[in-house]
C-alpha atoms as a PDB file:
ATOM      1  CA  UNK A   1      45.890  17.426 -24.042  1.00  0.00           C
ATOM      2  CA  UNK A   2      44.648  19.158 -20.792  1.00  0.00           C
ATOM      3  CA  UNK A   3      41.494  20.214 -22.642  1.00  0.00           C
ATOM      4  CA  UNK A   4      40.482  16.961 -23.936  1.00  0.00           C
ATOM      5  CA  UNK A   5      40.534  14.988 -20.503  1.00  0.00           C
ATOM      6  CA  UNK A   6      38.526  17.926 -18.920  1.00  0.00           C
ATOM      7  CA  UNK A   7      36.039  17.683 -21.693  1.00  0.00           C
ATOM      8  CA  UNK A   8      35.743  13.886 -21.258  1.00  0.00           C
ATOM      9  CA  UNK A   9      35.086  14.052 -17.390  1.00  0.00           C
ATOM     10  CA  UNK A  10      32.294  16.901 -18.033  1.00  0.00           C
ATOM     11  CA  UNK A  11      30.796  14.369 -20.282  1.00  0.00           C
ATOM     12  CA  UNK A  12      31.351  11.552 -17.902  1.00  0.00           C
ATOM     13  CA  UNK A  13      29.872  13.627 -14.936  1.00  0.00           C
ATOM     14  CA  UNK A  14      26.199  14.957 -16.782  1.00  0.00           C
ATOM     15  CA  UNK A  15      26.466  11.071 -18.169  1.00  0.00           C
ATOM     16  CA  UNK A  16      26.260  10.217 -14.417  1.00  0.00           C
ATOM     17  CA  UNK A  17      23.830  12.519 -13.466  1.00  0.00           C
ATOM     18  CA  UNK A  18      21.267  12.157 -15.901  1.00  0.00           C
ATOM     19  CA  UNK A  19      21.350   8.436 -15.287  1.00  0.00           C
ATOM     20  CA  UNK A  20      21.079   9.079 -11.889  1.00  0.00           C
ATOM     21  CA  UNK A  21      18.156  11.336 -12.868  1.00  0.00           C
ATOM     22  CA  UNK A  22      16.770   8.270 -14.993  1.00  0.00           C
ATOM     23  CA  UNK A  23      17.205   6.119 -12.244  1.00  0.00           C
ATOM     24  CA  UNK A  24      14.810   7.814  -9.421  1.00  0.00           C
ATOM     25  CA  UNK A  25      12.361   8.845 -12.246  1.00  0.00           C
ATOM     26  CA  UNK A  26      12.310   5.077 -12.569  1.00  0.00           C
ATOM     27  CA  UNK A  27      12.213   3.860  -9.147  1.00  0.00           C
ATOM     28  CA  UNK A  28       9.232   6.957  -8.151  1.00  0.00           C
ATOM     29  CA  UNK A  29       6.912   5.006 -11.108  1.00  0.00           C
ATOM     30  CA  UNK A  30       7.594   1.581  -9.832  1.00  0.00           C
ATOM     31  CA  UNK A  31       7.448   2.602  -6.507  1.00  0.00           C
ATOM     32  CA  UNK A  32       4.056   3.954  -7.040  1.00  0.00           C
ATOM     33  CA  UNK A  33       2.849   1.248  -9.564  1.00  0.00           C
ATOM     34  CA  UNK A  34       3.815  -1.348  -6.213  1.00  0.00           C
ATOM     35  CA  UNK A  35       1.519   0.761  -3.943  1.00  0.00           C
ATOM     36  CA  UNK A  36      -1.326   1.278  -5.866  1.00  0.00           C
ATOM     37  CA  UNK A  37      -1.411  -2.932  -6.487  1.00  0.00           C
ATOM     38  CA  UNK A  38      -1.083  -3.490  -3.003  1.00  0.00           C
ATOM     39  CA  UNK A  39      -3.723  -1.258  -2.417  1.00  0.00           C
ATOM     40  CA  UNK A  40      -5.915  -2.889  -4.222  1.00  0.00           C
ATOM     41  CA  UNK A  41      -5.148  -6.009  -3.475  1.00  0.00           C
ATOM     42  CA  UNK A  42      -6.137  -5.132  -0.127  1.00  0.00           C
ATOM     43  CA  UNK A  43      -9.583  -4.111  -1.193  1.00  0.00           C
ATOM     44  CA  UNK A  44     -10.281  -6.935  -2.918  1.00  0.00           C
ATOM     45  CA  UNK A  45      -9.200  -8.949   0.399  1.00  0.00           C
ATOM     46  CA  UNK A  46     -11.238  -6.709   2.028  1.00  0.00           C
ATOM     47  CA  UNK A  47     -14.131  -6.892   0.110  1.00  0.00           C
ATOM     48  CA  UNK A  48     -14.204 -10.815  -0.315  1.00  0.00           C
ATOM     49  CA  UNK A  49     -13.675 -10.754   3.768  1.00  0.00           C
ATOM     50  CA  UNK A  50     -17.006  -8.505   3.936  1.00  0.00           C
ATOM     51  CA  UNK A  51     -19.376 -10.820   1.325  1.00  0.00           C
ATOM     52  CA  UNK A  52     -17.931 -14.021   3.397  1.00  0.00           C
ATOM     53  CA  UNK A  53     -19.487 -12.577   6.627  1.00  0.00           C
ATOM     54  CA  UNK A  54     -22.820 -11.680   4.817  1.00  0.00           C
ATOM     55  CA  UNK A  55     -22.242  -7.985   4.353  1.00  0.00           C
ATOM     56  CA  UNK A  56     -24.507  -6.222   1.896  1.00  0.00           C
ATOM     57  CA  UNK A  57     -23.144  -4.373  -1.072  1.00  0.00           C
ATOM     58  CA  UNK A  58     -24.640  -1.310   0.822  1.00  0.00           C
ATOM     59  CA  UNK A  59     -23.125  -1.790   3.688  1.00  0.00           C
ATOM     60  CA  UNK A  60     -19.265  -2.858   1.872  1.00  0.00           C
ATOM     61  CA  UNK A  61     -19.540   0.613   0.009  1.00  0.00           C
ATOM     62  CA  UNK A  62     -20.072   2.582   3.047  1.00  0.00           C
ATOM     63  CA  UNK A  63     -17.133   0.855   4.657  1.00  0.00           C
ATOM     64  CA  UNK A  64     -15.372   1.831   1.683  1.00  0.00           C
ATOM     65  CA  UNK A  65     -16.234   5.245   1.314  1.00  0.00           C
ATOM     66  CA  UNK A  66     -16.017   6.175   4.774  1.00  0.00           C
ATOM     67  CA  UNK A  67     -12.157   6.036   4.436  1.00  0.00           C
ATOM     68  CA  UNK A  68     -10.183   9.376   3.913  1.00  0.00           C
ATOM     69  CA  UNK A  69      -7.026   8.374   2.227  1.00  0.00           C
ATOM     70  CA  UNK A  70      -4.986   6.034   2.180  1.00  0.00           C
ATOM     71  CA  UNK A  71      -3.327   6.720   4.742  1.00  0.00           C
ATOM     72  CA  UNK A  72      -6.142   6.099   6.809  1.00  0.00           C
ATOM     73  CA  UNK A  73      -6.405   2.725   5.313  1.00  0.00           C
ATOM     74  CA  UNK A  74      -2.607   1.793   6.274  1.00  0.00           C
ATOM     75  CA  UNK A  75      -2.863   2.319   9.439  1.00  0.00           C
ATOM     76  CA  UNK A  76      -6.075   0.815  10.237  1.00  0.00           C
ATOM     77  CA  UNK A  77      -4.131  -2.712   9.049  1.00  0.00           C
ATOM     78  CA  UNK A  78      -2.369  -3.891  12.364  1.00  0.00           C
ATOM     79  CA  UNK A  79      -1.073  -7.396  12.412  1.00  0.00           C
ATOM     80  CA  UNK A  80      -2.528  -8.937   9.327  1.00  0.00           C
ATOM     81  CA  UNK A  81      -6.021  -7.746  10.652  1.00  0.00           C
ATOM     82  CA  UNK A  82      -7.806  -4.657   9.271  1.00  0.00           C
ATOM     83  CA  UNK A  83      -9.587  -2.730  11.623  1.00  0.00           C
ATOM     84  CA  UNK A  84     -12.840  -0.025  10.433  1.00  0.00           C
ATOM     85  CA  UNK A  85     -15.240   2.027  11.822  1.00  0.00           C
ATOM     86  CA  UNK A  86     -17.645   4.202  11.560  1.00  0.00           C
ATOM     87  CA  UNK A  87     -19.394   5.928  14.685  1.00  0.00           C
ATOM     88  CA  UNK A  88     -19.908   3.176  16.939  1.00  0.00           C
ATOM     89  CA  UNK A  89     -20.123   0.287  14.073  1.00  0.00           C
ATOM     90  CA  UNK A  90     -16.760  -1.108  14.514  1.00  0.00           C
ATOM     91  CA  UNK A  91     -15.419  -4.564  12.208  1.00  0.00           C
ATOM     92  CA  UNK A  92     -12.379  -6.106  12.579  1.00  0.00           C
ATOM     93  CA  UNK A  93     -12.012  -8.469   9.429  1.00  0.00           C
ATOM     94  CA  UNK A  94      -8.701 -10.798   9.490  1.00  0.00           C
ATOM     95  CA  UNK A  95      -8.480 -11.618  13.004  1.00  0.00           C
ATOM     96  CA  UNK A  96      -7.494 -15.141  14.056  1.00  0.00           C
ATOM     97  CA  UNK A  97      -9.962 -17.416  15.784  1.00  0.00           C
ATOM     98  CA  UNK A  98      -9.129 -17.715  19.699  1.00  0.00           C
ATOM     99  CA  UNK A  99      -8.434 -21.464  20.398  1.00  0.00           C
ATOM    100  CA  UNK A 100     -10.027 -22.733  23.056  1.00  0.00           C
ATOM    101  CA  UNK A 101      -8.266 -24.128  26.000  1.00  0.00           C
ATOM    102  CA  UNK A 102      -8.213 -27.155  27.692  1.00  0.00           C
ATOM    103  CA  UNK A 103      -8.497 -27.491  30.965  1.00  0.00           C
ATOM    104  CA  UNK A 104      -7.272 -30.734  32.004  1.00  0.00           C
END
């Protein structure tokens, strides 16, 4: 009797941990899936930003290219903006028009 309850918790542990198993395996591809769409979403946003300010293709691919990784890319987004450079050309595409004040 002693035998057959220890074989059923063996099963019922490796039953555990291959689900557990299953379950990062899982959560590393959606994970990963959720990055890369974000990432591109934020191209696209980023490219649409570029055309609307009268960018040339040219000029959107080097912006493009002159990122490393994407790492580089995450933390040039701060506050909703996205801030590039290369050398001295510097663009900040995103940021919020100043309102102007009244003085009165």
């Amino acid at each position: 009797m002693f035998e057959i309850s220890n074989n059923v918790a063996v099963l019922i542990f490796l039953g555990l941990v291959a689900f557990v198993i299953v379950a990062c395996t899982a959560l590393v591809f959606i994970t990963d899936h959720l990055h890369k769409t974000r990432q591109s979403e934020i191209e696209a946003w980023l490219k649409l930003n570029m055309l609307e300010r009268g960018m040339s293709a040219e000029d959107i691919r080097t912006i493009l290219e002159a990122r490393i990784d994407g790492e580089a890319t995450r933390l040039a987004i701060v506050n909703d903006q996205v801030h590039l450079g290369v050398g001295k050309f510097q663009l900040n595409v995103g940021s919020k028009p100043e309102l102007a004040s009244t003085g009165g």
